[in-house]
Protein backbone atom coordinates (compact mmCIF):
# COMPACT_ATOMS: atom_id res chain seq x y z
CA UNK A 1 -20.78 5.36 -45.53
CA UNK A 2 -17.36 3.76 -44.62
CA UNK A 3 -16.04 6.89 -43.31
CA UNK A 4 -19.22 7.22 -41.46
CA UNK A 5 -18.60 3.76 -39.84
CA UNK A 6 -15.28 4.39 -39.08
CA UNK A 7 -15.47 7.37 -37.41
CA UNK A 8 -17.94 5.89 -34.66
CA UNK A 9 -15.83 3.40 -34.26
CA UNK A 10 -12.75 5.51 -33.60
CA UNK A 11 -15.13 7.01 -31.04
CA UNK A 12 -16.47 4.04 -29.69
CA UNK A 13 -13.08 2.55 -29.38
CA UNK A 14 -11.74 5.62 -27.29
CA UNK A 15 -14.17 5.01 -24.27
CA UNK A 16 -16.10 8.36 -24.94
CA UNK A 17 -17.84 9.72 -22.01
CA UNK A 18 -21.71 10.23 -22.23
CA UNK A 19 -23.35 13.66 -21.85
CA UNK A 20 -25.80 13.66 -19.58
CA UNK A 21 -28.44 16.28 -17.70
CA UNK A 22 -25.88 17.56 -14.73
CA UNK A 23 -27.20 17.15 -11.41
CA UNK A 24 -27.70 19.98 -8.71
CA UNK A 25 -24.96 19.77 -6.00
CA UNK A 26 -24.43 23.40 -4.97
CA UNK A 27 -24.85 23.70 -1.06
CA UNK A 28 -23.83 19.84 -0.56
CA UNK A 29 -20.64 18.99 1.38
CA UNK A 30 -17.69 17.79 -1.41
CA UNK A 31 -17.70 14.09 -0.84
CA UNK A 32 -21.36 13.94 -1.26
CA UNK A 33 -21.53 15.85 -4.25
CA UNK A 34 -18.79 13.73 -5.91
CA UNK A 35 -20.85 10.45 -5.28
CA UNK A 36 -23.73 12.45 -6.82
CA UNK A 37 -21.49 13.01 -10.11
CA UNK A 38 -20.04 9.50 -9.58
CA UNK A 39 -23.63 7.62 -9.62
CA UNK A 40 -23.98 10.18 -12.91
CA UNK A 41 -21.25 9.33 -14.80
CA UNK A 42 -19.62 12.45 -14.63
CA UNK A 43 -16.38 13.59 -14.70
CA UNK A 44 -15.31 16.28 -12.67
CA UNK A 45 -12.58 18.67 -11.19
CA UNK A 46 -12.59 21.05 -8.10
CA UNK A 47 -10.95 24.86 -7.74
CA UNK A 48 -10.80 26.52 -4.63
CA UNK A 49 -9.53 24.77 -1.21
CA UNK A 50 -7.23 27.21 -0.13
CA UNK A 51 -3.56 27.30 0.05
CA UNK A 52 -2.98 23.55 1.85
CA UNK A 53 -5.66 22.03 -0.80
CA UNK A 54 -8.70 19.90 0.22
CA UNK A 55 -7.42 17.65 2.79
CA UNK A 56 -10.26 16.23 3.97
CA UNK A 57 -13.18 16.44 1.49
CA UNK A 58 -16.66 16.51 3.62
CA UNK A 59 -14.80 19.64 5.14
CA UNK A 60 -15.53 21.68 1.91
CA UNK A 61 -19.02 23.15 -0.04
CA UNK A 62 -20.05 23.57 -3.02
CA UNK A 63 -20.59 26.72 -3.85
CA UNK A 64 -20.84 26.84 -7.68
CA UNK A 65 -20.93 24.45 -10.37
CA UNK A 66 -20.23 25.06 -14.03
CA UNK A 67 -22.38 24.39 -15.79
CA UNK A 68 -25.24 25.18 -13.60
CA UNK A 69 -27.67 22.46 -13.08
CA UNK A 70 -29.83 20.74 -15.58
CA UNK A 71 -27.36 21.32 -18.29
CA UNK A 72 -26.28 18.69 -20.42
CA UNK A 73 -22.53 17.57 -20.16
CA UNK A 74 -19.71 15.21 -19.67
CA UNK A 75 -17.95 16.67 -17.11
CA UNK A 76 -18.41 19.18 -14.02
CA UNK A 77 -16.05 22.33 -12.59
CA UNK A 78 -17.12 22.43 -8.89
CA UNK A 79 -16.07 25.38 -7.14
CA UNK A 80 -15.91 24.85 -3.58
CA UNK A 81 -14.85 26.86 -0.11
CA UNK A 82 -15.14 26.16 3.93
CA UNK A 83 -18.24 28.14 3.45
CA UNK A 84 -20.08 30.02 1.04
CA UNK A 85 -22.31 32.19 2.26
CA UNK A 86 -26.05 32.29 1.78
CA UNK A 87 -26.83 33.79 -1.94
CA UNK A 88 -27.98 37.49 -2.07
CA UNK A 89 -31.92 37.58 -2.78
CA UNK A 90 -32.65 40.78 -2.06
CA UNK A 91 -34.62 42.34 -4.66
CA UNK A 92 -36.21 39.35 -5.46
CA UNK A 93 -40.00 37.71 -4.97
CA UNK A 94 -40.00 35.49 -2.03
CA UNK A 95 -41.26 32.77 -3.67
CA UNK A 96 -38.35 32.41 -5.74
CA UNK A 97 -36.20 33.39 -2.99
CA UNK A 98 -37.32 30.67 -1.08
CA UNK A 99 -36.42 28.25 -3.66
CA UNK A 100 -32.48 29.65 -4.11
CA UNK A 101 -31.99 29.79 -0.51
CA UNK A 102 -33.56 26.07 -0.17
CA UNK A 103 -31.79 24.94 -2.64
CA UNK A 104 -28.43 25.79 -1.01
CA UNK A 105 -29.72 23.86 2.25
CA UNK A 106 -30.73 27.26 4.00
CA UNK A 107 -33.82 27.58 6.04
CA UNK A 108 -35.91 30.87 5.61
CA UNK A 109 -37.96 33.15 7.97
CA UNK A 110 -40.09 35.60 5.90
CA UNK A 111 -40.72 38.57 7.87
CA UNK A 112 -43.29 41.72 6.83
CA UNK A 113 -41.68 44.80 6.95
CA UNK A 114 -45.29 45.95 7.83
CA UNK A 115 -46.02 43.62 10.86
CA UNK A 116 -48.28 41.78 8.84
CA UNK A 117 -48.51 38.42 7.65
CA UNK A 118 -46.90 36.73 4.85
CA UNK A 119 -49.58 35.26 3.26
CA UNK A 120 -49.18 34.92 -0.65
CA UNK A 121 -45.46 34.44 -1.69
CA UNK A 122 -45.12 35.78 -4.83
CA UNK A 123 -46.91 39.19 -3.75
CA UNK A 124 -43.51 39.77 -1.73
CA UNK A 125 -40.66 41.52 -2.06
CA UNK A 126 -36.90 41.00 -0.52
CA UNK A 127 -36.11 44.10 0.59
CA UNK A 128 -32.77 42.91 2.82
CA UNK A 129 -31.92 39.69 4.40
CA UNK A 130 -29.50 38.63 7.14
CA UNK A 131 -26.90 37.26 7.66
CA UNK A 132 -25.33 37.16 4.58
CA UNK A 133 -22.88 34.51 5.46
CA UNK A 134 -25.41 31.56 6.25
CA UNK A 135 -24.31 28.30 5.23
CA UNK A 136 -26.18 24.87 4.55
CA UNK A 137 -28.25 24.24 7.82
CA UNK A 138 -27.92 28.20 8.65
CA UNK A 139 -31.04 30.82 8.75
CA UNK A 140 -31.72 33.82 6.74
CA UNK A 141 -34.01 36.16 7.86
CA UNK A 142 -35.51 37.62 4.52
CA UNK A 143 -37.43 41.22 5.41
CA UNK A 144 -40.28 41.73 2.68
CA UNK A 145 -43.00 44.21 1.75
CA UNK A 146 -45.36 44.83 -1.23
CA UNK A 147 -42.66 47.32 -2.31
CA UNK A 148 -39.37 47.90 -1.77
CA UNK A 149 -39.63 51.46 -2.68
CA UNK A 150 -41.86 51.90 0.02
CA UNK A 151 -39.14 51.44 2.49
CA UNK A 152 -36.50 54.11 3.27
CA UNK A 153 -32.69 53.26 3.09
């Protein structure tokens, strides 16, 4: 029981960060995210910013995060660039394309590859999207059908 006691103590004594559920800040601009992390209690470190560093901070994205949101943890890798690109959906519904690509700040224009219209999400299909390199704010065109492998190549 002493031990016990101790040991918590120790810990206690050390100012021992507290895990918590890690916040989504993929597709925000650096300085944003790291008040996001900041309000959390995080801890966290960044990788990426090219050969000068990261100068000026709400010049820079967040493009990945490890670990991935809703984890718990104590402290947050963000990996960041000028501009990441919008994330490759193809293949996937369009309901749950919608949510990556909204999630990353990108807005989305479903178009049927049949001339129809897009009624019921999740009965769609990304065939192809463009561009690829849409950032937060940009537009993706997502091209869908029942079935992909209806479509030629």
């Amino acid at each position: 029981m002493t031990l016990v006691l101790a040991v918590v103590l120790v810990g206690a004594a050390c100012g021992s960060v507290r895990a918590t559920k890690v916040p989504d800040v993929t597709g925000q601009r650096l300085d944003d995210a790291e008040d996001v992390l900041d309000a959390a209690g995080l801890r966290y470190r960044t990788v990426g910013g090219g050969i000068f560093g990261i100068v000026v901070r709400s010049h820079w994205v967040v493009c990945r995060q490890v670990p991935p949101p809703a984890h718990v943890a104590n402290r947050v890798t963000l990996v960041v660039a000028r501009s990441c690109g919008a994330p490759d959906v193809v293949g996937m519904r369009l309901d749950e394309a919608e949510d990556v690509l909204e999630r990353a700040g990108i807005k989305i224009e479903a178009h049927s590859l049949d001339g129809g219209p897009v009624i019921v999400r999740h009965f769609w299909q990304v065939c192809g999207q463009l561009p690829q390199t849409a950032g937060p704010g940009g537009t993706v065109d997502l091209y869908v059908s029942h079935d992909c492998w209806d479509v030629a190549a």
